[in-house]
PDB file of N, CA and C in Angstrom:
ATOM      1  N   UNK A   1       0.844  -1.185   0.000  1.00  0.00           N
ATOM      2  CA  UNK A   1       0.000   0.000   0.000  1.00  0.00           C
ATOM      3  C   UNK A   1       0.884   1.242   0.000  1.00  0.00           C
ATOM      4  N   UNK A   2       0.659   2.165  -0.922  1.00  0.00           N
ATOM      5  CA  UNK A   2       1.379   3.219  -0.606  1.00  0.00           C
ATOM      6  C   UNK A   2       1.078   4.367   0.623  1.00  0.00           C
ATOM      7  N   UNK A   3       2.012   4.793   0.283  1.00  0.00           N
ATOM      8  CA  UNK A   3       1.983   5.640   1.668  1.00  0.00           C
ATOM      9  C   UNK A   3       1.280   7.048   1.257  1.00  0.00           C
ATOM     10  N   UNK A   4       0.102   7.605   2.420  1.00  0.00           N
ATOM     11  CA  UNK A   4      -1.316   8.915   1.764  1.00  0.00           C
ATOM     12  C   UNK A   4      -0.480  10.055   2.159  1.00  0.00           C
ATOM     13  N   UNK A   5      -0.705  10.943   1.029  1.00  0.00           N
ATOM     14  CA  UNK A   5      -0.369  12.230   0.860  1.00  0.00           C
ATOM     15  C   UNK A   5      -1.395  12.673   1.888  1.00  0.00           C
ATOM     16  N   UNK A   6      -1.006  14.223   2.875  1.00  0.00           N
ATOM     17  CA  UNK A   6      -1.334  14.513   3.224  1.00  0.00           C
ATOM     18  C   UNK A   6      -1.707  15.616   3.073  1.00  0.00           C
ATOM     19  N   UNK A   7      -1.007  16.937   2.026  1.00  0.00           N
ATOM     20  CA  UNK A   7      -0.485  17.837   1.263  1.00  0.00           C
ATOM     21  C   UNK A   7      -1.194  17.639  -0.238  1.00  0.00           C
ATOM     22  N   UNK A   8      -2.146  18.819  -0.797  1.00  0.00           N
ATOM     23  CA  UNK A   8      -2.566  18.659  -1.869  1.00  0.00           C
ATOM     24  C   UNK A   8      -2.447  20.793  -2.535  1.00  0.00           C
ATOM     25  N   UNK A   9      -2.355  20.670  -3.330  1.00  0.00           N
ATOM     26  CA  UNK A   9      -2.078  21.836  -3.979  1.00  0.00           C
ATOM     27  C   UNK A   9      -3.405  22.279  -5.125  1.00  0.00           C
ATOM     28  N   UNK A  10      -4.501  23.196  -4.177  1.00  0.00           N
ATOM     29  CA  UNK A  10      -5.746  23.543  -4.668  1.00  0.00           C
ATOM     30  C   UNK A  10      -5.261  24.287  -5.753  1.00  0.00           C
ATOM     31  N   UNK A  11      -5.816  23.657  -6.988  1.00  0.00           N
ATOM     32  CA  UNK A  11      -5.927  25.139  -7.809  1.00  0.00           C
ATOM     33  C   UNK A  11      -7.417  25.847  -8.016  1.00  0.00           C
ATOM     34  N   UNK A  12      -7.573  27.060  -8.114  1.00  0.00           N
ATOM     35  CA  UNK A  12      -8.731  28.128  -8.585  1.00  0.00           C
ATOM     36  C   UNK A  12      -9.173  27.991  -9.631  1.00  0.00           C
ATOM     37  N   UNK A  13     -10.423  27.316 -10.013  1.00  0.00           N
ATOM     38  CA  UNK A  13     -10.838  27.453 -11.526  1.00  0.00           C
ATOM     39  C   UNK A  13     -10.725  28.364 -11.922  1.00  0.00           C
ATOM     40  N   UNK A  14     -11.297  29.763 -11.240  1.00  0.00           N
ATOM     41  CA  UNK A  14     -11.654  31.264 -11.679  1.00  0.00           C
ATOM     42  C   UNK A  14     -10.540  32.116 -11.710  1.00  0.00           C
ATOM     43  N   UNK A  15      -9.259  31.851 -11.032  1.00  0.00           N
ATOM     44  CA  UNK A  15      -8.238  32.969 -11.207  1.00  0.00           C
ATOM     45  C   UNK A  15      -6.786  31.933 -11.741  1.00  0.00           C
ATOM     46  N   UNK A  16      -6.884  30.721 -11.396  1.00  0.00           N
ATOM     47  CA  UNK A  16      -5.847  30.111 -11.958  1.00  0.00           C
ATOM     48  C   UNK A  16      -4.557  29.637 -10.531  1.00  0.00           C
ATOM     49  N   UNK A  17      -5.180  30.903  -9.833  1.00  0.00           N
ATOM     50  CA  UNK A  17      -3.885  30.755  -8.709  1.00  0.00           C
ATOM     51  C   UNK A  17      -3.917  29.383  -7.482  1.00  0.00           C
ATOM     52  N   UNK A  18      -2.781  28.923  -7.227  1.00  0.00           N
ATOM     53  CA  UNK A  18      -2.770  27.340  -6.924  1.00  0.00           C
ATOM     54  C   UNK A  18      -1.976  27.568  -5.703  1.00  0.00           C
ATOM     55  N   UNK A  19      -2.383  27.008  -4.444  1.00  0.00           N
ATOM     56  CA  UNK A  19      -1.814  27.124  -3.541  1.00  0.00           C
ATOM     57  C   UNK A  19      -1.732  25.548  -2.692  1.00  0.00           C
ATOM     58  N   UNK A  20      -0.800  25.150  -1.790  1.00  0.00           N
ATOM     59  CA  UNK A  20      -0.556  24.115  -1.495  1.00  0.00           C
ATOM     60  C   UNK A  20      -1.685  24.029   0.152  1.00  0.00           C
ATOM     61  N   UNK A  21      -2.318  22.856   0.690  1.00  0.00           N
ATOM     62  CA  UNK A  21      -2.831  23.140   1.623  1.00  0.00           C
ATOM     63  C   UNK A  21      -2.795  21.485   2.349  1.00  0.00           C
ATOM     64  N   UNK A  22      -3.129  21.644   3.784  1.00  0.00           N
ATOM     65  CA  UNK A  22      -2.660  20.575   4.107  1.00  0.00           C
ATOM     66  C   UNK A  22      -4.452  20.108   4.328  1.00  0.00           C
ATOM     67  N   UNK A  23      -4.656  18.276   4.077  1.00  0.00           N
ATOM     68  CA  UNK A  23      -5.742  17.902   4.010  1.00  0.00           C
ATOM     69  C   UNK A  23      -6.144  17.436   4.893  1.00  0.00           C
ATOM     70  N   UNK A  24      -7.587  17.684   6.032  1.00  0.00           N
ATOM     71  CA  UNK A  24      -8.101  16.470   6.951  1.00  0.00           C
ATOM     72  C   UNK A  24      -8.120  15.394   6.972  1.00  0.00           C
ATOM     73  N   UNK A  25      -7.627  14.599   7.634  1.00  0.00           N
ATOM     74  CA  UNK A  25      -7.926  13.409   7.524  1.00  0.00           C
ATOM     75  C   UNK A  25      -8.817  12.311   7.973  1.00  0.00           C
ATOM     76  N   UNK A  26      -9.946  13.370   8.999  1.00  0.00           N
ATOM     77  CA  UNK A  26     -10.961  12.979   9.296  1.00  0.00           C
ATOM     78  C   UNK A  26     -12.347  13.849   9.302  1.00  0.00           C
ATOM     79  N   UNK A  27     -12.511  14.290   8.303  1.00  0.00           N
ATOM     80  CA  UNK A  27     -13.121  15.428   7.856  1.00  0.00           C
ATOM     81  C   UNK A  27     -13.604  16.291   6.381  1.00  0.00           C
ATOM     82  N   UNK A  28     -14.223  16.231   6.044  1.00  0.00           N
ATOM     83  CA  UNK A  28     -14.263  16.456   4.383  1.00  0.00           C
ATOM     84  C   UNK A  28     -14.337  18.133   4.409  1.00  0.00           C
ATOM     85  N   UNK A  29     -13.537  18.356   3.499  1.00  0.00           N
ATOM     86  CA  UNK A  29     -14.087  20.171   3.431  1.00  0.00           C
ATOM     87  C   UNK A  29     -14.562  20.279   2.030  1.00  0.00           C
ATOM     88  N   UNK A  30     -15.681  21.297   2.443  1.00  0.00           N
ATOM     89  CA  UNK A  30     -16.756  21.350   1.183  1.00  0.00           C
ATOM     90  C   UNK A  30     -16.145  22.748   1.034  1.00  0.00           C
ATOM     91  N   UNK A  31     -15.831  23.726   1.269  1.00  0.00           N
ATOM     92  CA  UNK A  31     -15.412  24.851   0.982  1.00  0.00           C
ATOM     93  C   UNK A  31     -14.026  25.484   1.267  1.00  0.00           C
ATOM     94  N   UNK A  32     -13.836  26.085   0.438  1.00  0.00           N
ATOM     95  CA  UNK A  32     -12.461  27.174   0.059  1.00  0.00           C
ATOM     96  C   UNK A  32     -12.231  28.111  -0.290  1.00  0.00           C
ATOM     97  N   UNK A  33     -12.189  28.908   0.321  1.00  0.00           N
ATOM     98  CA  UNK A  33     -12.102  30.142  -0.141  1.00  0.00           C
ATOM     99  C   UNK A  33     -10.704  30.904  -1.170  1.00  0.00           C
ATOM    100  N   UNK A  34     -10.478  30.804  -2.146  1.00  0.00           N
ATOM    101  CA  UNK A  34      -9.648  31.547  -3.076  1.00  0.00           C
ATOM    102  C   UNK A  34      -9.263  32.394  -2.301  1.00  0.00           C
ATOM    103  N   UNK A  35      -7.293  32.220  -1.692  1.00  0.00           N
ATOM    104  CA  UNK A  35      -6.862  33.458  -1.254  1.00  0.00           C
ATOM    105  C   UNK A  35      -6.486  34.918  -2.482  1.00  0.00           C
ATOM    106  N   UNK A  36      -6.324  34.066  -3.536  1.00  0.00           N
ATOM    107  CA  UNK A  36      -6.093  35.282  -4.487  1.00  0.00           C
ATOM    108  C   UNK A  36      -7.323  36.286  -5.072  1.00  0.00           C
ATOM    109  N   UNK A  37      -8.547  35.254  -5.335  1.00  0.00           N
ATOM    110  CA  UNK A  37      -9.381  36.026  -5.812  1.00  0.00           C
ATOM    111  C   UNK A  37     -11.329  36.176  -4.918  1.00  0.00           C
ATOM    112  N   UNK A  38     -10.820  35.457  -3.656  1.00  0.00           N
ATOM    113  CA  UNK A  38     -12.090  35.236  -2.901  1.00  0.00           C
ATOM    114  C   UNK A  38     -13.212  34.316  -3.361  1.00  0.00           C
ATOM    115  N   UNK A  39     -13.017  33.361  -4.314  1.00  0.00           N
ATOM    116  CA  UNK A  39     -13.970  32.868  -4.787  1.00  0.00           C
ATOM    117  C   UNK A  39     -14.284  31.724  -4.013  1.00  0.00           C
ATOM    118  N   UNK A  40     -15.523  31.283  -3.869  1.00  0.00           N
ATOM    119  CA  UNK A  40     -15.853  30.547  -2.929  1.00  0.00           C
ATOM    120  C   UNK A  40     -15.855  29.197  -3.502  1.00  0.00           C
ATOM    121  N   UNK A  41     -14.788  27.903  -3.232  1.00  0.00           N
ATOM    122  CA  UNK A  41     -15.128  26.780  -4.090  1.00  0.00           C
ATOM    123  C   UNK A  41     -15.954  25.875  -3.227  1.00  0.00           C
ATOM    124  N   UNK A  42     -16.719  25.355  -4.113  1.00  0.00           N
ATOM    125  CA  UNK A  42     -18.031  23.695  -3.928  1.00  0.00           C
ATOM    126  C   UNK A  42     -17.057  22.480  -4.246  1.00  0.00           C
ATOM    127  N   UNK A  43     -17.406  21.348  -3.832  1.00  0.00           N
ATOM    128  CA  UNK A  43     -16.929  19.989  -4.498  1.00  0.00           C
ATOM    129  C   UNK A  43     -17.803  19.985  -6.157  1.00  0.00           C
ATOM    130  N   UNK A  44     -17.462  19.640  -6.838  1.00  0.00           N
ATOM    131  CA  UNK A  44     -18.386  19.382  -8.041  1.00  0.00           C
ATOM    132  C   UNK A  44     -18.883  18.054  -7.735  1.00  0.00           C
ATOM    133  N   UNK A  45     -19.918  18.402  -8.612  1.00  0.00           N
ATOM    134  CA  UNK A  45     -20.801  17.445  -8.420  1.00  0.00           C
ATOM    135  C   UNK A  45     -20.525  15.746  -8.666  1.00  0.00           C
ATOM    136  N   UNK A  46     -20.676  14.763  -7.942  1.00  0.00           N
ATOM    137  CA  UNK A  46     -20.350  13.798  -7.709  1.00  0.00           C
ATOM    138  C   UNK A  46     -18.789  13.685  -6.499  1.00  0.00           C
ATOM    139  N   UNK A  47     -17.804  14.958  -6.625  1.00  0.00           N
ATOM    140  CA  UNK A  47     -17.010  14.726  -6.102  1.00  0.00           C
ATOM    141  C   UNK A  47     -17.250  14.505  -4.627  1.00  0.00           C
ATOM    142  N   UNK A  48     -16.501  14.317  -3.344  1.00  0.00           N
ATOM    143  CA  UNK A  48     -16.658  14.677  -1.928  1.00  0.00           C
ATOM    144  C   UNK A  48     -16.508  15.476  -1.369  1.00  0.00           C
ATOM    145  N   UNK A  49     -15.278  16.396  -1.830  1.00  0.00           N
ATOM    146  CA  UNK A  49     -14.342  17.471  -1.344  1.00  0.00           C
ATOM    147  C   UNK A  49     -13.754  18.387  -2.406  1.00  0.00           C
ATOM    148  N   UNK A  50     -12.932  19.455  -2.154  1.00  0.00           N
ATOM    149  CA  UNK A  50     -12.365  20.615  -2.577  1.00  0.00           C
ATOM    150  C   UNK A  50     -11.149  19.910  -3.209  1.00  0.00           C
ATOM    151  N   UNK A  51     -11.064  19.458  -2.275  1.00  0.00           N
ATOM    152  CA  UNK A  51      -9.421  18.540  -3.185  1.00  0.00           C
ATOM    153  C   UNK A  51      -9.322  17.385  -4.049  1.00  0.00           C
ATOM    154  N   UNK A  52     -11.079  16.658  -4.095  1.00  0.00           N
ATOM    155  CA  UNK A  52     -10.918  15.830  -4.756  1.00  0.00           C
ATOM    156  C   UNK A  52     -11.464  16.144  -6.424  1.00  0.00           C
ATOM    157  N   UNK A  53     -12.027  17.530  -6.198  1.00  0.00           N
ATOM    158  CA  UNK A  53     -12.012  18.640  -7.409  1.00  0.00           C
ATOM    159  C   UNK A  53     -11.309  19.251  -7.728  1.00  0.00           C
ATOM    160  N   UNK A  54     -10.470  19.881  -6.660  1.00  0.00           N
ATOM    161  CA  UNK A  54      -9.584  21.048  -7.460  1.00  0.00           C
ATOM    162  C   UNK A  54      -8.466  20.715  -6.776  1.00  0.00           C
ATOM    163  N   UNK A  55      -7.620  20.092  -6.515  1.00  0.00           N
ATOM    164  CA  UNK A  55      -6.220  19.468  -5.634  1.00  0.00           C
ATOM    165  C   UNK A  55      -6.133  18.592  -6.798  1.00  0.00           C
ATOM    166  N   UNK A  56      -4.255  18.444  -6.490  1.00  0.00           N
ATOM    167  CA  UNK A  56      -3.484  17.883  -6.962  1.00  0.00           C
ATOM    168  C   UNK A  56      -3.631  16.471  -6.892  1.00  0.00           C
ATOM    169  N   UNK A  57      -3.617  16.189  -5.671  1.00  0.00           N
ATOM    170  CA  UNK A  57      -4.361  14.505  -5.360  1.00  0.00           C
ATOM    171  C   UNK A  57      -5.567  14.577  -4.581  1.00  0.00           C
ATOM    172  N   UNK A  58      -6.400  13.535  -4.131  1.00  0.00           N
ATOM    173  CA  UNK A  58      -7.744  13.554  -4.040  1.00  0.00           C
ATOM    174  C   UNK A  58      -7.567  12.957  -2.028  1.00  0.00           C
ATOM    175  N   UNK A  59      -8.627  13.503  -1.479  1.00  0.00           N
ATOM    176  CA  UNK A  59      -8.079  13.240  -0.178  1.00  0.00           C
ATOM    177  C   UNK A  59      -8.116  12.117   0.499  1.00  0.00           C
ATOM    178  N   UNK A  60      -7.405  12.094   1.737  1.00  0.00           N
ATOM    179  CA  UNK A  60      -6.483  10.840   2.009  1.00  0.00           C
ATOM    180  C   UNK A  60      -7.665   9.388   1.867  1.00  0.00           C
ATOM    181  N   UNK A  61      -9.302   9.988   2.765  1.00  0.00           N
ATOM    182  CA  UNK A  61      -9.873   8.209   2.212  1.00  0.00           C
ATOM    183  C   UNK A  61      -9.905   7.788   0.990  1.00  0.00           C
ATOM    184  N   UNK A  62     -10.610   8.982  -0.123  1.00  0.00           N
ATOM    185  CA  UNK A  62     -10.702   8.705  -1.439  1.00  0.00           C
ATOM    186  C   UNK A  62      -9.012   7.867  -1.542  1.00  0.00           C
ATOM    187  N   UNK A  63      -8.179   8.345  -1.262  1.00  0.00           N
ATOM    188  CA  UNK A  63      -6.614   7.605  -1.766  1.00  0.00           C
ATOM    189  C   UNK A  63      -6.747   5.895  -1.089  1.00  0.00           C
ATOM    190  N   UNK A  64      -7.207   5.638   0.237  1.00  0.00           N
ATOM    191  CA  UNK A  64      -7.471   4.829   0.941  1.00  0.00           C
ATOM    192  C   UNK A  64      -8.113   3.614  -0.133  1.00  0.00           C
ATOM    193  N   UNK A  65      -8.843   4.638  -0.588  1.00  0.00           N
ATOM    194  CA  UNK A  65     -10.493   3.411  -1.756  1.00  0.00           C
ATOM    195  C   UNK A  65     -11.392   3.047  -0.462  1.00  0.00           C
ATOM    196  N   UNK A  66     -11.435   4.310   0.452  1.00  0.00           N
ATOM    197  CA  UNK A  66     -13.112   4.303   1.590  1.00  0.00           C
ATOM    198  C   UNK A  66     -13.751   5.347   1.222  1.00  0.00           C
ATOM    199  N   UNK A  67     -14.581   5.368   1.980  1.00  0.00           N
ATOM    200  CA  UNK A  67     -15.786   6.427   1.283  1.00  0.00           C
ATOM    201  C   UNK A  67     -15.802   7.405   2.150  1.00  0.00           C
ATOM    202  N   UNK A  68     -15.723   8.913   1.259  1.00  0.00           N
ATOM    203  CA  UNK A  68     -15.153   9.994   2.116  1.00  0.00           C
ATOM    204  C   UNK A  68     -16.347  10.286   3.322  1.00  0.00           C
ATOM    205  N   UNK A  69     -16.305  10.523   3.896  1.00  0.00           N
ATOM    206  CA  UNK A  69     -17.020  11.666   4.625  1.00  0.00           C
ATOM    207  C   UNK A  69     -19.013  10.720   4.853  1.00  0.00           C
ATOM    208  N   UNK A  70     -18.926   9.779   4.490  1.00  0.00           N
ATOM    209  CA  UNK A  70     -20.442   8.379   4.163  1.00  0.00           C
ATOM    210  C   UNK A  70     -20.578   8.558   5.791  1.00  0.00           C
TER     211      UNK A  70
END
């Protein structure tokens, strides 16, 4: 099994700007606020989380293969 990132790097649909953030690991976050441009991010639809939409990798249960936040 590999070893879960804990560290995922949100990017902004709306301004582009990508910042690194560290992920719950017992906890889903549905929102984010864009430090560059204030925009408020959602999970898209079907996703669980902010990171498993807009992050670099998807968070640590999704990495697990459990079900985020169920």
């Amino acid at each position: 099994m590999s070893a879960i990132i804990l560290e995922s790097t949100l990017t902004c649909p709306h301004c582009g700007f990508a910042k690194q953030e560290p992920m719950p690991t017992d906890a889903c976050q549905f929102y984010y606020e864009c430090p560059n441009c204030n925009s408020l991010l959602r999970p898209k639809p079907g996703d669980c989380c902010v990171f498993c939409s807009f992050g670099s990798v998807p968070c640590p249960p999704i990495q697990q293969q459990r079900s985020c936040c169920g």
